[in-house]
Protein backbone atom coordinates (compact mmCIF):
# COMPACT_ATOMS: atom_id res chain seq x y z
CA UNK A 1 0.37 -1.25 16.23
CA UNK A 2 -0.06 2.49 14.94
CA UNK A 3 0.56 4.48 17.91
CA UNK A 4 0.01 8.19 18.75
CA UNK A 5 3.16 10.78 18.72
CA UNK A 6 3.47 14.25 19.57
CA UNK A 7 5.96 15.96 17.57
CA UNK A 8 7.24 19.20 17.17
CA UNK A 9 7.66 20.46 13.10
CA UNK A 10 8.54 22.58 11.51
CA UNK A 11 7.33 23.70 7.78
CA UNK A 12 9.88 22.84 5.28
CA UNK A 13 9.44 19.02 4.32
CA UNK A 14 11.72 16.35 3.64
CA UNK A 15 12.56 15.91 0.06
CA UNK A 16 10.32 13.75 -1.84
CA UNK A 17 10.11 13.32 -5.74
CA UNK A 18 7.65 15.39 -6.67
CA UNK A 19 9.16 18.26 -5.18
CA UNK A 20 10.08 21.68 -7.38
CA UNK A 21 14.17 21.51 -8.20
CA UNK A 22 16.00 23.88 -5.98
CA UNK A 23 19.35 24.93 -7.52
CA UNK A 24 22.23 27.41 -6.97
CA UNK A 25 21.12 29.03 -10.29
CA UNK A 26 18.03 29.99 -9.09
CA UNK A 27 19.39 31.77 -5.77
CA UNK A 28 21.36 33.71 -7.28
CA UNK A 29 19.65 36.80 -8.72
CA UNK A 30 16.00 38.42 -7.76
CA UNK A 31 14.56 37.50 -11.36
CA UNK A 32 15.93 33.96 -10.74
CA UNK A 33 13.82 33.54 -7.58
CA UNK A 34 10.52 35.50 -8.62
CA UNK A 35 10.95 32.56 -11.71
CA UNK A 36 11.29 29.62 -8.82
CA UNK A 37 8.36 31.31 -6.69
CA UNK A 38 6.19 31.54 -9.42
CA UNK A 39 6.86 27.59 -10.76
CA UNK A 40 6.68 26.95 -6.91
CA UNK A 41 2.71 28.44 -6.63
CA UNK A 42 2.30 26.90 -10.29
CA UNK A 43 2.83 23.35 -9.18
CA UNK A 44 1.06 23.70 -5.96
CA UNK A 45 -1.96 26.17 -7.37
CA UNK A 46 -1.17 28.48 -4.81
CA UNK A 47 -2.86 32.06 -5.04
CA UNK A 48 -1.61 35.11 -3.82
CA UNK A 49 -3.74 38.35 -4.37
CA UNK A 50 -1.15 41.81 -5.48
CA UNK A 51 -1.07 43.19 -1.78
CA UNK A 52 0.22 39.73 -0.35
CA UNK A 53 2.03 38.73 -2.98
CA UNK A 54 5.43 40.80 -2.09
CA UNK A 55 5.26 39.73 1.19
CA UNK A 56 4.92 36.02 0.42
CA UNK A 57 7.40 36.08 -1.72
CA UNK A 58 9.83 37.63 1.00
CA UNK A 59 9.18 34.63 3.22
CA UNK A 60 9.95 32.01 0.76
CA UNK A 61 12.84 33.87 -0.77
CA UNK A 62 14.42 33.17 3.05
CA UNK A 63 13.06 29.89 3.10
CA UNK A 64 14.74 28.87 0.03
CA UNK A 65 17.64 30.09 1.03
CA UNK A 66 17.76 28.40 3.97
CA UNK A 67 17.04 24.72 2.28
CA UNK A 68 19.96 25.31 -0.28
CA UNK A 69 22.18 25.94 2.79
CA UNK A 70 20.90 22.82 4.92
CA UNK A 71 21.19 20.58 1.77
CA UNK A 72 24.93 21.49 1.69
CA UNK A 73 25.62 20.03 5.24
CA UNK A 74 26.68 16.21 5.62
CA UNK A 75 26.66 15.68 9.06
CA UNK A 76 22.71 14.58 8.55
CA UNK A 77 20.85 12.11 7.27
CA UNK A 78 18.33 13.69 5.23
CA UNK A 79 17.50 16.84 2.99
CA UNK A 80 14.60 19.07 2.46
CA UNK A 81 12.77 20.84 0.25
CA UNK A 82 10.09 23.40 -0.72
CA UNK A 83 6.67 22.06 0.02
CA UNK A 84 3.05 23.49 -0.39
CA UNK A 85 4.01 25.69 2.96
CA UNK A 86 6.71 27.47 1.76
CA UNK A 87 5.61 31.00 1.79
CA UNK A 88 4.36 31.18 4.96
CA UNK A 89 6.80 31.75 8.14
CA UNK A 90 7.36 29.37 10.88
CA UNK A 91 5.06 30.64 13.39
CA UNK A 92 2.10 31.12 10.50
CA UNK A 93 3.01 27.63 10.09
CA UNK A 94 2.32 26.82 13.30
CA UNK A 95 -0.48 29.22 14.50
CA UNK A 96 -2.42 27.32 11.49
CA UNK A 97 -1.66 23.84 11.09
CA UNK A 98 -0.12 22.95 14.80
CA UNK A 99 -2.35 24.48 16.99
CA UNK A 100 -3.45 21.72 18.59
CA UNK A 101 -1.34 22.69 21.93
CA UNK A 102 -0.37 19.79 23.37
CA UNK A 103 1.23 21.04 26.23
CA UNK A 104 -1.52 23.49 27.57
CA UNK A 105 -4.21 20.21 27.24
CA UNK A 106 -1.20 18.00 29.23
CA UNK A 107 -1.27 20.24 31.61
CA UNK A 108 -4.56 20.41 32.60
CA UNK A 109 -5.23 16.66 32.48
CA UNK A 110 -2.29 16.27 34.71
CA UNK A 111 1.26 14.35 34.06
CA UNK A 112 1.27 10.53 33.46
CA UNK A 113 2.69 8.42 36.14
CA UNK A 114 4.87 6.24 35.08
CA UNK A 115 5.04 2.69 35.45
CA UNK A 116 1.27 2.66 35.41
CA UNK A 117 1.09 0.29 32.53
CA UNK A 118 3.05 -2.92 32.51
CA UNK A 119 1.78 -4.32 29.16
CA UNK A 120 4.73 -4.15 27.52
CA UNK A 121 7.22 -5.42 30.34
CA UNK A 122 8.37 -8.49 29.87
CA UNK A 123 8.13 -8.39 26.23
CA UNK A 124 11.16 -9.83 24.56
CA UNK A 125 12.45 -7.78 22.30
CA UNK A 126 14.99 -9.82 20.49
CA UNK A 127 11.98 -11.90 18.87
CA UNK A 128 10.53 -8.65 17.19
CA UNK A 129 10.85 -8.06 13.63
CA UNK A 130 13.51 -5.65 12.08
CA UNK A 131 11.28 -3.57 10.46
CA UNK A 132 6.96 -2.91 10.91
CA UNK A 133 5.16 -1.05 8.35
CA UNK A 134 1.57 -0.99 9.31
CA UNK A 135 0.58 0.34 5.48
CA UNK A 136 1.61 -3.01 4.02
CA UNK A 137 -0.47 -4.95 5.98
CA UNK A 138 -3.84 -2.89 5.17
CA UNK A 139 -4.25 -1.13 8.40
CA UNK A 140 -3.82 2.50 7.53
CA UNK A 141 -6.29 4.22 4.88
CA UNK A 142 -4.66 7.10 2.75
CA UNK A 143 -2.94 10.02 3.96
CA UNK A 144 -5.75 13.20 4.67
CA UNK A 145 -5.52 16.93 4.91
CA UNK A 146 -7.04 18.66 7.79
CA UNK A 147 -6.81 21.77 6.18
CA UNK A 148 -6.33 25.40 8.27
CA UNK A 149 -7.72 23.62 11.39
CA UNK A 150 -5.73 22.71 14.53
CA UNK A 151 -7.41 19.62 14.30
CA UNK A 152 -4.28 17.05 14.03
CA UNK A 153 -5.30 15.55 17.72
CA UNK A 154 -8.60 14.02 15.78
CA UNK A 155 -6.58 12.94 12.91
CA UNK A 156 -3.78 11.08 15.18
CA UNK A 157 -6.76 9.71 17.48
CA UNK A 158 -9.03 8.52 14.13
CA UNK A 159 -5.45 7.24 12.38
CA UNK A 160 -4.74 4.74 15.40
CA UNK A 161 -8.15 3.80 16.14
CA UNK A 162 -8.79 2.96 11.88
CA UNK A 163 -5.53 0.59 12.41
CA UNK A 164 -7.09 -1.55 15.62
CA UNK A 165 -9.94 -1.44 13.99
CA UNK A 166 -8.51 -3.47 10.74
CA UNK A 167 -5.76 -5.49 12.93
CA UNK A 168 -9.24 -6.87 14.89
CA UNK A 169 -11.82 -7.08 12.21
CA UNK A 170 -9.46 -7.09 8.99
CA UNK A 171 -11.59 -4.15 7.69
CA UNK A 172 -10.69 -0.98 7.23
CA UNK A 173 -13.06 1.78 7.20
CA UNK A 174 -11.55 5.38 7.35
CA UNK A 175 -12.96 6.91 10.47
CA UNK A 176 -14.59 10.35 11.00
CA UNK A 177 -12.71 13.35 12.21
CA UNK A 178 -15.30 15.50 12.27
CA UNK A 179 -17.21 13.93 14.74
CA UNK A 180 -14.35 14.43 17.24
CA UNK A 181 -13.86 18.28 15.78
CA UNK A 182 -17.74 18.64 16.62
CA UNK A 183 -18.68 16.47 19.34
CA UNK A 184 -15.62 15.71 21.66
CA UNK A 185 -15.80 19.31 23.29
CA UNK A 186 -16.04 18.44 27.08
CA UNK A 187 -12.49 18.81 27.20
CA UNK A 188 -11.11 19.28 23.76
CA UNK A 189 -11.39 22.52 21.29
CA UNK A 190 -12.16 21.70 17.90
CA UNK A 191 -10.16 23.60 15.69
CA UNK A 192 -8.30 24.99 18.74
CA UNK A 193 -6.63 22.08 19.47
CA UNK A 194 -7.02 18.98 21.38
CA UNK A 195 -5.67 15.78 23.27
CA UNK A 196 -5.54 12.22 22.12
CA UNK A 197 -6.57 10.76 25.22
CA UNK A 198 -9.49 13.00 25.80
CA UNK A 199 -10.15 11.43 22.06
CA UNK A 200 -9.75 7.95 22.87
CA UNK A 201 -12.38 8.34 25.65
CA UNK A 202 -14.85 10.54 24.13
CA UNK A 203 -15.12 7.11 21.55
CA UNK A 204 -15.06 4.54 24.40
CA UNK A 205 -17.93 6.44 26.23
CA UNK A 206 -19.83 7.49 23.01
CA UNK A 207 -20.07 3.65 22.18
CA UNK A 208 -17.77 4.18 19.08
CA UNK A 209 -16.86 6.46 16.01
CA UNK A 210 -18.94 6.55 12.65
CA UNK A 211 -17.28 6.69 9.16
CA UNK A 212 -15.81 9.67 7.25
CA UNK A 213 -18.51 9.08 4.73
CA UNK A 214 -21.60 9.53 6.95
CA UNK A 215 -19.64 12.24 8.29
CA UNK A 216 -17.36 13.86 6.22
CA UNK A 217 -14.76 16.34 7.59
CA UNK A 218 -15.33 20.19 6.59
CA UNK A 219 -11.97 21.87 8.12
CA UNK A 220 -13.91 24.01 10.88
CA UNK A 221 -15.91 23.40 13.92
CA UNK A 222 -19.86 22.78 13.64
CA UNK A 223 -22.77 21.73 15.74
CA UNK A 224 -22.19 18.04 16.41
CA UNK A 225 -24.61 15.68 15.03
CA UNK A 226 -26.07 12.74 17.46
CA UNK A 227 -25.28 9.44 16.82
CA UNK A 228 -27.05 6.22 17.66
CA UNK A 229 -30.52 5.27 18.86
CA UNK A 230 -32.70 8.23 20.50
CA UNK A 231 -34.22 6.66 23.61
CA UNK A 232 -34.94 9.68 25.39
CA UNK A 233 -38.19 11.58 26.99
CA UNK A 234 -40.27 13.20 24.77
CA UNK A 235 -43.65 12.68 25.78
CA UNK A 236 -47.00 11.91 23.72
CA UNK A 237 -48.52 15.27 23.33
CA UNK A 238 -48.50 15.20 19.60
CA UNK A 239 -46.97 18.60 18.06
CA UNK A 240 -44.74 17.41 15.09
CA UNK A 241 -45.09 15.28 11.66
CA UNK A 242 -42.29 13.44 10.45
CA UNK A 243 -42.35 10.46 8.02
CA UNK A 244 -40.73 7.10 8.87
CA UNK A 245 -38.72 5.59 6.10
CA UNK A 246 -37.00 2.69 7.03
CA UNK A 247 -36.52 0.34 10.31
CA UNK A 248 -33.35 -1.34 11.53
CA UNK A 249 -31.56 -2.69 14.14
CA UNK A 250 -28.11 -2.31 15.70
CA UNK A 251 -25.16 -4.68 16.72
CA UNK A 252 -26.29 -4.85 20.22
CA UNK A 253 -29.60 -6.04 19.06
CA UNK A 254 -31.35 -2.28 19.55
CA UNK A 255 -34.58 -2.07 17.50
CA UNK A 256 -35.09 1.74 15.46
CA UNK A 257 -37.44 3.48 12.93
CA UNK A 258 -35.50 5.56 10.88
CA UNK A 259 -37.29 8.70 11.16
CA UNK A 260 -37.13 11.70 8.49
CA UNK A 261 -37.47 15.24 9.96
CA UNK A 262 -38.06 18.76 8.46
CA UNK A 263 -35.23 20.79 10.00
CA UNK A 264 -32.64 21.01 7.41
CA UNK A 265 -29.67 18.19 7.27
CA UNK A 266 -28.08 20.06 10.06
CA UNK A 267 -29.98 18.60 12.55
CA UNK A 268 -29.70 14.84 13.87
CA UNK A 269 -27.94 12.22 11.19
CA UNK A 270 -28.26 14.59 8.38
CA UNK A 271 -31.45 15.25 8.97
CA UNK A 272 -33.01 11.75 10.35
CA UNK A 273 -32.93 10.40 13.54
CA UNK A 274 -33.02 6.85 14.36
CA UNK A 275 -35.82 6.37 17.41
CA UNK A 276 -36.28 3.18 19.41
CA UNK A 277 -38.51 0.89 18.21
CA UNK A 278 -40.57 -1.93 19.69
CA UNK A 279 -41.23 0.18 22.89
CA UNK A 280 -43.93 -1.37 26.45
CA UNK A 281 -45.77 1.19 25.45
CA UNK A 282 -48.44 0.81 22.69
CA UNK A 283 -48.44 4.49 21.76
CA UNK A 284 -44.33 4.11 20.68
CA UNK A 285 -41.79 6.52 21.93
CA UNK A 286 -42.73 9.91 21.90
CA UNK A 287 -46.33 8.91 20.78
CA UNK A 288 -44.80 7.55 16.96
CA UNK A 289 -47.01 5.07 17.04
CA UNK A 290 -50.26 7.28 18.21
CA UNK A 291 -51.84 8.31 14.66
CA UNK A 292 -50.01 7.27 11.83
CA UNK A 293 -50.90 7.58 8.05
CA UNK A 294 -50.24 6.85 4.82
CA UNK A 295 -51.30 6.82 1.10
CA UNK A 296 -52.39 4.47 -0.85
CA UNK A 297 -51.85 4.71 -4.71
CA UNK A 298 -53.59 1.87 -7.22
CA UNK A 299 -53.09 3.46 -10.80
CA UNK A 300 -50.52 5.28 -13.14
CA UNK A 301 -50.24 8.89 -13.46
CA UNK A 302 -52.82 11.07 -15.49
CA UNK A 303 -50.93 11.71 -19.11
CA UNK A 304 -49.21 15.61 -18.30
CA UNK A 305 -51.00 18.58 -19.71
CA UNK A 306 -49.03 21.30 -19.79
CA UNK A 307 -51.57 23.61 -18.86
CA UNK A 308 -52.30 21.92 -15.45
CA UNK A 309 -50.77 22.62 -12.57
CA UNK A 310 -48.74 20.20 -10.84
């Protein structure tokens, strides 16, 4: 199944069919490559203020270059071309989009020992398939972009655990990154970079992930928002209205009120909180259950009079 890699790349991609035309004609005066640069940022709506622009161009001008010449060589098995990344230099390349420094978060965790696992050991390899493509089958949702964040460790961690997810339940639900950007910080950094395995067991102990939709990835770090049922301490010394909406119940058979606070949709789930329900005590957790209210309404609304305030 979909497994986790750490790669090293680099920012010119492999050629694909969408790709602008690179030809010997265009390399071969300034006014010819100013014309390519300019249908390059045209098909990729890529902005360049005045002061930048020279500069930019510069840096694809040598990366252009250095495509025609690798496409020339037959001693590989593949070509490039100029993707949405062109301008930018190697190391931009990498300060923004591969920052998620692998090797500094290895080291601290400590080197694997090998031999550890013996899942795999006496599997027979001569009775696997020639080929596996994990898309086919429904396991992997559509390709996302995370944007100037060194935040591919969440994407790589969310991408593998969508696939199990499908392979074992035959659904597949795209996963939140976010989350991990916000909440897996005992060990990871965010936008800074990160570790798979930290990943995996930042989900294991949180009880699980929640979906991209309930929490949708923004390309930077925020305040992480709790997830599941709030069971703590709070006491019953009433200081603080909120309105209950709704009342649930998880998979493990937890019992909640869905709860709808005041503090803006940073805080909690968006702005709710789910808080155990069906407590010993009669007063409910954190005294919920102490003086509640509510209105009653038995007839339509007045006709409107403009002149009345509302």
């Amino acid at each position: 199944m979909t497994k986790v890699f750490l790669l090293a790349f680099f920012l010119l991609s492999t050629a694909v069919a969408s790709a602008i035309e690179l030809t010997e004609k265009d390399l071969e005066t300034e006014e010819g490559l100013w014309n390519l640069y300019e249908r390059w940022r045209s098909h990729h709506t890529v902005s360049r203020d005045l002061n930048e622009k020279q500069k930019r161009f510069n840096v694809f001008k040598e990366n252009a270059q250095y495509i025609h010449e690798f496409n020339k060589r037959k001693d590989v098995p593949y070509k490039l071309s100029l993707n949405k990344f062109a301008d930018m230099t190697n190391q931009e390349f990498r300060a923004t989009y591969a920052g998620s420094r692998i090797g500094h978060h290895r080291s601290l965790r400590g080197a694997r020992r090998r031999g550890v696992s013996s899942r795999y050991e006496n599997v027979d390899l001569s009775i696997l398939p020639a080929s596996v493509d994990w898309r086919q089958k429904g396991a992997v949702t559509a390709v996302k972009d995370q944007g100037q964040c060194g935040s591919c460790w969440a994407f790589s961690t969310v991408a593998a655990v969508e696939g199990i997810n499908q392979i074992k339940t035959k659904d597949l639900v795209s996963l939140s990154e976010q989350q991990l950007v916000d909440c897996d910080t005992e060990y990871n950094n965010g936008c800074n970079g990160g570790l798979m395995d930290y990943a995996f067991e930042f989900i294991k102990s949180n009880g699980g992930i929640t979906s991209e939709e309930k929490y949708p990835y923004t390309a930077q770090q925020g305040s992480c928002e709790p997830q599941g049922v709030f069971t703590g301490s709070c006491g019953t010394d009433l200081d603080h209205g909120v309105a209950i909406v709704g009342y649930g119940k998880t998979k493990d058979g937890t019992k909640y009120w869905i709860v709808k606070n005041s503090w803006g949709q940073e805080w909690g789930e968006k702005g709710y909180i789910r808080m155990l329900r069906g407590t010993k005590n009669h007063e409910g957790l954190c005294g919920i259950a102490m003086n509640p209210s509510y209105p009653i309404k038995s007839s339509s609304n007045p006709a409107h009079n403009p002149n009345d305030e509302l």
